[in-house]
N, C-alpha and C. Protein backbone atom coordinates (compact mmCIF):
# COMPACT_ATOMS: atom_id res chain seq x y z
N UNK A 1 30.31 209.75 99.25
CA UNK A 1 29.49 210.27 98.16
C UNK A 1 30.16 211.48 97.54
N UNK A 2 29.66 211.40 96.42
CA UNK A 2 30.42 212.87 95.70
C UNK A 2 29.42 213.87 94.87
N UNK A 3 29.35 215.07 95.23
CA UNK A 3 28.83 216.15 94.45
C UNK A 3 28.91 215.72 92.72
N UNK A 4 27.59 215.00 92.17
CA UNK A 4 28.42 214.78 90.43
C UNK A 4 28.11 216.41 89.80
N UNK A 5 27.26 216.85 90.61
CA UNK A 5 26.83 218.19 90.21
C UNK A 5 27.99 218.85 89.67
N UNK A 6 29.24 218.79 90.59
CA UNK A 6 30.37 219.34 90.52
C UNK A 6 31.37 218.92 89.24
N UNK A 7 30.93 217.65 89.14
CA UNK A 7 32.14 217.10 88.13
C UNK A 7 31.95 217.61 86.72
N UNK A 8 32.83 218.15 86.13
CA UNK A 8 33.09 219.12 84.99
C UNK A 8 33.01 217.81 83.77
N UNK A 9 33.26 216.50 84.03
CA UNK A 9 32.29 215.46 82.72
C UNK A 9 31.33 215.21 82.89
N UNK A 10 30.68 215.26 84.01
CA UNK A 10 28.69 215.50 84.44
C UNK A 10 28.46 216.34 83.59
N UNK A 11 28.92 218.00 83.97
CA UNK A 11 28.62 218.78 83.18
C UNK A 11 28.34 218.71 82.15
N UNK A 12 29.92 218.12 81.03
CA UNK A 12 29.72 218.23 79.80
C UNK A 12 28.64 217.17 78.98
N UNK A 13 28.81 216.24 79.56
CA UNK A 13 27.49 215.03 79.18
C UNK A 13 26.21 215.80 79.30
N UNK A 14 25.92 216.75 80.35
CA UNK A 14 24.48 217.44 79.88
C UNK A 14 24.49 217.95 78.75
N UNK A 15 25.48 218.94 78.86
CA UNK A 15 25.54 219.71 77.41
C UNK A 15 25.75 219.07 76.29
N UNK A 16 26.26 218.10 76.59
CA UNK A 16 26.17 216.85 75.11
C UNK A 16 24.58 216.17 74.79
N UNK A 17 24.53 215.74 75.89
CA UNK A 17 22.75 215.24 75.57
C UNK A 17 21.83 216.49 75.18
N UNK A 18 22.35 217.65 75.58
CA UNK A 18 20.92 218.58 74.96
C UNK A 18 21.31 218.79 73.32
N UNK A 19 22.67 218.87 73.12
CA UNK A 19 23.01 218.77 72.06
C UNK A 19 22.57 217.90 70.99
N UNK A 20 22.67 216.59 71.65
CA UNK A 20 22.14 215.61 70.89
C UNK A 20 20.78 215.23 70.48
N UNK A 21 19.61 215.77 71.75
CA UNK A 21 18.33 216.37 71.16
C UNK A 21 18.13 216.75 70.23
N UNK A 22 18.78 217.75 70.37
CA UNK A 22 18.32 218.70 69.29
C UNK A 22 19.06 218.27 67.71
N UNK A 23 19.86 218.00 67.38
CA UNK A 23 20.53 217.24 66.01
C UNK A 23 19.22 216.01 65.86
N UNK A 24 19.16 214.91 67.07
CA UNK A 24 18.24 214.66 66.32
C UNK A 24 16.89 214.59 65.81
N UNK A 25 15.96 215.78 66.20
CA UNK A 25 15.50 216.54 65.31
C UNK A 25 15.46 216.12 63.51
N UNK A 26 16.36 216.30 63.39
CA UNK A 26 17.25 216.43 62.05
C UNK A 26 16.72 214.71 61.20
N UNK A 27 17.54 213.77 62.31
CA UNK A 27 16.85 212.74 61.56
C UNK A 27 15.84 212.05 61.10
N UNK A 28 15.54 211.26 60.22
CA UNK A 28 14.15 210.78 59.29
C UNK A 28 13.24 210.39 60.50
N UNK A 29 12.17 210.87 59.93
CA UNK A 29 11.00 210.27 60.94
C UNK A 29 10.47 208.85 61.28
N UNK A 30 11.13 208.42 60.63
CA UNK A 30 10.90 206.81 60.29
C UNK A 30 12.24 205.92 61.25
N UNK A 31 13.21 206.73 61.86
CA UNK A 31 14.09 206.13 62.50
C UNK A 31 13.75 206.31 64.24
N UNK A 32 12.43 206.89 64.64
CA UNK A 32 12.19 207.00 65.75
C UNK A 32 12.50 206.00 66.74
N UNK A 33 11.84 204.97 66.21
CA UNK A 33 11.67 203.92 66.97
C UNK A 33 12.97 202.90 66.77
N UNK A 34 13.80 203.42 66.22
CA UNK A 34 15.33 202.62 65.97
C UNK A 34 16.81 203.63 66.41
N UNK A 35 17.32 204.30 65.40
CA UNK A 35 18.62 204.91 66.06
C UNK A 35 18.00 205.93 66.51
N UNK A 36 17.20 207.37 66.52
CA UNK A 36 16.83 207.61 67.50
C UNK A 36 16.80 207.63 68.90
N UNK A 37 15.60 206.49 68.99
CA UNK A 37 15.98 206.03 70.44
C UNK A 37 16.84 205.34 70.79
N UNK A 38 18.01 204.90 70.09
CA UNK A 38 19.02 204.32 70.85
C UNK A 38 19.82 205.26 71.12
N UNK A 39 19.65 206.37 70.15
CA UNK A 39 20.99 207.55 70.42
C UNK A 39 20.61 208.23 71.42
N UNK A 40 19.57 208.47 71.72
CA UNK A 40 19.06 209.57 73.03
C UNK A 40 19.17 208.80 74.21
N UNK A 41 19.04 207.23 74.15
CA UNK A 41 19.26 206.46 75.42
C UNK A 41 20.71 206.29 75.93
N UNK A 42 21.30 206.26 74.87
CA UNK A 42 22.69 206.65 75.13
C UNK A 42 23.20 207.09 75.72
N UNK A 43 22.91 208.51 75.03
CA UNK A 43 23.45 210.06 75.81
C UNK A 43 23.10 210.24 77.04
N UNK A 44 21.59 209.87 77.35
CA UNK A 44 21.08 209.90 78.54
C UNK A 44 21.92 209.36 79.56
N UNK A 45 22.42 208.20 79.30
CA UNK A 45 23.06 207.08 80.47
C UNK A 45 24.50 207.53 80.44
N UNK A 46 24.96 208.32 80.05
CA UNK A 46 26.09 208.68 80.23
C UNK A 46 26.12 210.06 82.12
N UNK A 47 25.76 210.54 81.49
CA UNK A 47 25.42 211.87 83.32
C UNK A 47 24.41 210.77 84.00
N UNK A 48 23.54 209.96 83.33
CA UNK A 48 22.73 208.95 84.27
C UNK A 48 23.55 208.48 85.35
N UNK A 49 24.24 207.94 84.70
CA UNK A 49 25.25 206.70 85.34
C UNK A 49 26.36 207.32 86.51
N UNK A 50 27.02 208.66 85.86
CA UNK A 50 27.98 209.23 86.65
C UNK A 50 26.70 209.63 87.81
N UNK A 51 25.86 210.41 87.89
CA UNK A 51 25.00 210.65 88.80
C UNK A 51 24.74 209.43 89.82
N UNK A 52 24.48 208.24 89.37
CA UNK A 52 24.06 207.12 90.15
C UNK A 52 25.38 206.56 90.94
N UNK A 53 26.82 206.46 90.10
CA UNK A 53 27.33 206.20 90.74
C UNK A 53 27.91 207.09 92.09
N UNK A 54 27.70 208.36 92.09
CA UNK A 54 28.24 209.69 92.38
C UNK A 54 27.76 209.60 93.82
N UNK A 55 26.22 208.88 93.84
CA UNK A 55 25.45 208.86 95.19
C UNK A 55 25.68 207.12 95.81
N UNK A 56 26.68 206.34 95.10
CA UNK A 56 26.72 204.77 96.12
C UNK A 56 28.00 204.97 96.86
N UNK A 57 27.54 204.18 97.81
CA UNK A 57 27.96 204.02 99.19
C UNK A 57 29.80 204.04 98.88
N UNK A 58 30.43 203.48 98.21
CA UNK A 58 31.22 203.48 97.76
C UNK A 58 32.56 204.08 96.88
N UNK A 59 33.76 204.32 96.51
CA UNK A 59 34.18 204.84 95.37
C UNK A 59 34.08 203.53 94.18
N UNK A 60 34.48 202.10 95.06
CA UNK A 60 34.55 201.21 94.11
C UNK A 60 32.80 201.13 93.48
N UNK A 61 31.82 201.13 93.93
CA UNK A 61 31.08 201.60 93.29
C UNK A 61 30.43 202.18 92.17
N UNK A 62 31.18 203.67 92.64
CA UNK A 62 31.27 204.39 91.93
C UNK A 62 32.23 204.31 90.19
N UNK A 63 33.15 203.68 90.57
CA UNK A 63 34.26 203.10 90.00
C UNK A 63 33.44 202.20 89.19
N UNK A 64 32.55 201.98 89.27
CA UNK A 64 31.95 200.46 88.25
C UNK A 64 30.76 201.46 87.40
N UNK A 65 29.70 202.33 88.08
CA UNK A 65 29.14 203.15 87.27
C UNK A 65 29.65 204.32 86.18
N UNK A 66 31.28 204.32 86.12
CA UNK A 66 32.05 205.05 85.32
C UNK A 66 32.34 204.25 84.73
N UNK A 67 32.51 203.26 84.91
CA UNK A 67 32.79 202.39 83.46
C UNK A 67 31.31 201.93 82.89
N UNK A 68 30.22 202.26 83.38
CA UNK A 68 28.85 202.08 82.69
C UNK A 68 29.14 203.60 81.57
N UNK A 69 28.91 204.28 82.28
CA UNK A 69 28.83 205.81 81.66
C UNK A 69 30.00 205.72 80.07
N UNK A 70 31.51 205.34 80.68
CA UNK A 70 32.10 205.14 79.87
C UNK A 70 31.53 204.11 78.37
N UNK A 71 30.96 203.01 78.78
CA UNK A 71 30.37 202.04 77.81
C UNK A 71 29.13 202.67 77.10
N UNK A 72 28.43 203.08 77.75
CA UNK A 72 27.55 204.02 76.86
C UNK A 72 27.78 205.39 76.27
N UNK A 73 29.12 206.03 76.35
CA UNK A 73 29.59 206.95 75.60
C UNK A 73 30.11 206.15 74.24
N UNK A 74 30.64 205.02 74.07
CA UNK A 74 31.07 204.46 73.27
C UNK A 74 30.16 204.14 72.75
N UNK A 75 28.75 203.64 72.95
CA UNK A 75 27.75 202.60 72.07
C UNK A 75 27.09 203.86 71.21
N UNK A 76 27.42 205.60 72.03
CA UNK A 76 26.83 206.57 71.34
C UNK A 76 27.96 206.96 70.07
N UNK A 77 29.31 206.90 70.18
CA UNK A 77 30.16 207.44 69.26
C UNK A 77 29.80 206.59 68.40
N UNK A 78 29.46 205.52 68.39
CA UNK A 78 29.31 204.10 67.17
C UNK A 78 27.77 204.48 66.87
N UNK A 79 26.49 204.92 67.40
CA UNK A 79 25.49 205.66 66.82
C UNK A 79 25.93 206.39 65.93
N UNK A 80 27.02 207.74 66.61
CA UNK A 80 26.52 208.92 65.64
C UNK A 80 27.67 208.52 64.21
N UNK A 81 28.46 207.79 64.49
CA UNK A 81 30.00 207.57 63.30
C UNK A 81 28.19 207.01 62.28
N UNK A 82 27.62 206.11 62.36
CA UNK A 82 26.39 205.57 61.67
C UNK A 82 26.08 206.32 60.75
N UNK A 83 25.03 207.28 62.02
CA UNK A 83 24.40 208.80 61.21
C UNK A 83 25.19 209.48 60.04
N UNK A 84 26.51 209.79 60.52
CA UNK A 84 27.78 210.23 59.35
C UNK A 84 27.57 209.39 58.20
N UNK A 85 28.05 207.67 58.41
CA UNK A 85 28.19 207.03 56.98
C UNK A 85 26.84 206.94 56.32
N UNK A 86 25.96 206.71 56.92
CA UNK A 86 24.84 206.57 56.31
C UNK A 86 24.00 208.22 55.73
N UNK A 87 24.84 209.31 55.84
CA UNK A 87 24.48 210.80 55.44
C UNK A 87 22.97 210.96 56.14
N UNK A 88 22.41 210.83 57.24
CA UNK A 88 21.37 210.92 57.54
C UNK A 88 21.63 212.52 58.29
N UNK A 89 23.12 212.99 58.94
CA UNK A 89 23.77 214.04 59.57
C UNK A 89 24.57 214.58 59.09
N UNK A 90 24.53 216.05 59.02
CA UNK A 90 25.78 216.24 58.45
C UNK A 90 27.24 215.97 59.80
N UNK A 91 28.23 215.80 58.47
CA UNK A 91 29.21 215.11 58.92
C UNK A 91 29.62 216.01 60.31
N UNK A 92 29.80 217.44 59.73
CA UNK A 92 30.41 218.79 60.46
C UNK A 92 30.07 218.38 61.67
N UNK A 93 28.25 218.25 62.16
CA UNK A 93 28.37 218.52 63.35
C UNK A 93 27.92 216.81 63.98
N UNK A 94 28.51 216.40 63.07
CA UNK A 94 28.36 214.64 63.91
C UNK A 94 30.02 214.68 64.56
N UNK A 95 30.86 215.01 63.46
CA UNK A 95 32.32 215.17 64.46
C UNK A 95 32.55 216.21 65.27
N UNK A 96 31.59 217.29 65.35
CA UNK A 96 31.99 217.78 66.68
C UNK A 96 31.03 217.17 67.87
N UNK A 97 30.05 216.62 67.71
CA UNK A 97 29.49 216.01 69.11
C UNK A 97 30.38 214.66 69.02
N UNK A 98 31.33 214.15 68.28
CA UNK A 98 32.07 212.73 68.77
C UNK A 98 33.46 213.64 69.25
N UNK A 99 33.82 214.91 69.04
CA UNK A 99 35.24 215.68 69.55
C UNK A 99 34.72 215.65 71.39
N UNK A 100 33.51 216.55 71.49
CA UNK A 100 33.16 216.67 72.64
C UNK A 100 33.50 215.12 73.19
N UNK A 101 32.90 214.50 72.49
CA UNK A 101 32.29 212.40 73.25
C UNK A 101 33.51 212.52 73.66
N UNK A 102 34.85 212.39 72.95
CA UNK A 102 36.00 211.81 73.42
C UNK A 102 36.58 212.88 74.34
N UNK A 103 36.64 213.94 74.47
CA UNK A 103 37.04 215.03 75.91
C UNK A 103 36.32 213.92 76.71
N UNK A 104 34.82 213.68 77.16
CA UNK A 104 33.98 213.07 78.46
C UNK A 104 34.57 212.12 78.38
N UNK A 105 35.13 211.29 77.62
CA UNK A 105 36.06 209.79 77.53
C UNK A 105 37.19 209.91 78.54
N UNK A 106 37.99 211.00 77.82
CA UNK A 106 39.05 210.92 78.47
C UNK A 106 38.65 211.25 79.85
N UNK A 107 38.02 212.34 80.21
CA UNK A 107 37.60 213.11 81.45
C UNK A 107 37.66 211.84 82.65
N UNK A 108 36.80 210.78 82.18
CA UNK A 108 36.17 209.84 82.79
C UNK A 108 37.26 208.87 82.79
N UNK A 109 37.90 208.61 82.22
CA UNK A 109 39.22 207.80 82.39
C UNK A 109 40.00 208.42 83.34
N UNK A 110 40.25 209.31 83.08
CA UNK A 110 41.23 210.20 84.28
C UNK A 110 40.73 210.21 85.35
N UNK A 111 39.74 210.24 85.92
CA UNK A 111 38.83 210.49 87.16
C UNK A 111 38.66 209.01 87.49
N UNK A 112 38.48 207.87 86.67
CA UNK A 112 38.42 206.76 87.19
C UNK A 112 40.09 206.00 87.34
N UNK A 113 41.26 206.61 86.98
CA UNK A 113 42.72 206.31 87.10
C UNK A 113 42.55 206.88 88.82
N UNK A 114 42.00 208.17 88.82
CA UNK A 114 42.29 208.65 90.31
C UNK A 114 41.48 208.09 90.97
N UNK A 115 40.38 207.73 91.07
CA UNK A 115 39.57 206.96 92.05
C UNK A 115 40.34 205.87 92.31
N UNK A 116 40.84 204.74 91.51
CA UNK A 116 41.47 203.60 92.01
C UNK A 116 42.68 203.52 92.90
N UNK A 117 43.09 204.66 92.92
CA UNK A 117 44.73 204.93 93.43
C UNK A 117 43.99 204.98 94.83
């Protein structure tokens, strides 16, 4: 098992999901029940996932819930790129929560290169 508490892309995925709260705020009230909640479910399952895998019995395990986390960092960069074309966000701070996305990308790639070794 591993401390995810510890892992510095746990970390940043919190600070990305509170981030992402709060932006969306911002969007139309009428998208609640559509990107909205897909974008907050997103973000969520990203530290979800590293957390879940963090506590199985396993690294290969673990190794399979980082590539969950990983897949739902992606289904969120393709949310917020949305928000951008469709001007529902401003652009400014839709590319800095997709600058952050891709640091936890890489983070999580690297950490899952070393788990397999």
């Amino acid at each position: 098992m591993h401390n995810f508490e510890k892992l510095v892309f746990w970390q940043k995925s919190i600070e990305l999901a509170k981030q992402v709260y709060v932006i969306c705020v911002e969007l139309p009230k009428d998208e609640k029940f559509g990107l909205i909640s897909q974008i907050k479910g997103s973000v969520i399952s990203i530290p979800s996932n590293i957390a879940e895998g963090a506590g199985r019995n396993n690294d290969r395990e673990f190794y399979h819930f980082l590539g969950i986390a990983n897949a739902s960092s992606f289904e969120l960069q393709t949310q917020l790129i949305l928000t951008r074309e469709l001007n529902l966000l401003d652009a400014e701070k839709v590319d800095s929560l997709i600058a952050n996305l891709n640091e936890i990308q890489r983070m999580i790639y690297t950490f899952k290169s070393n788990l397999k070794k």
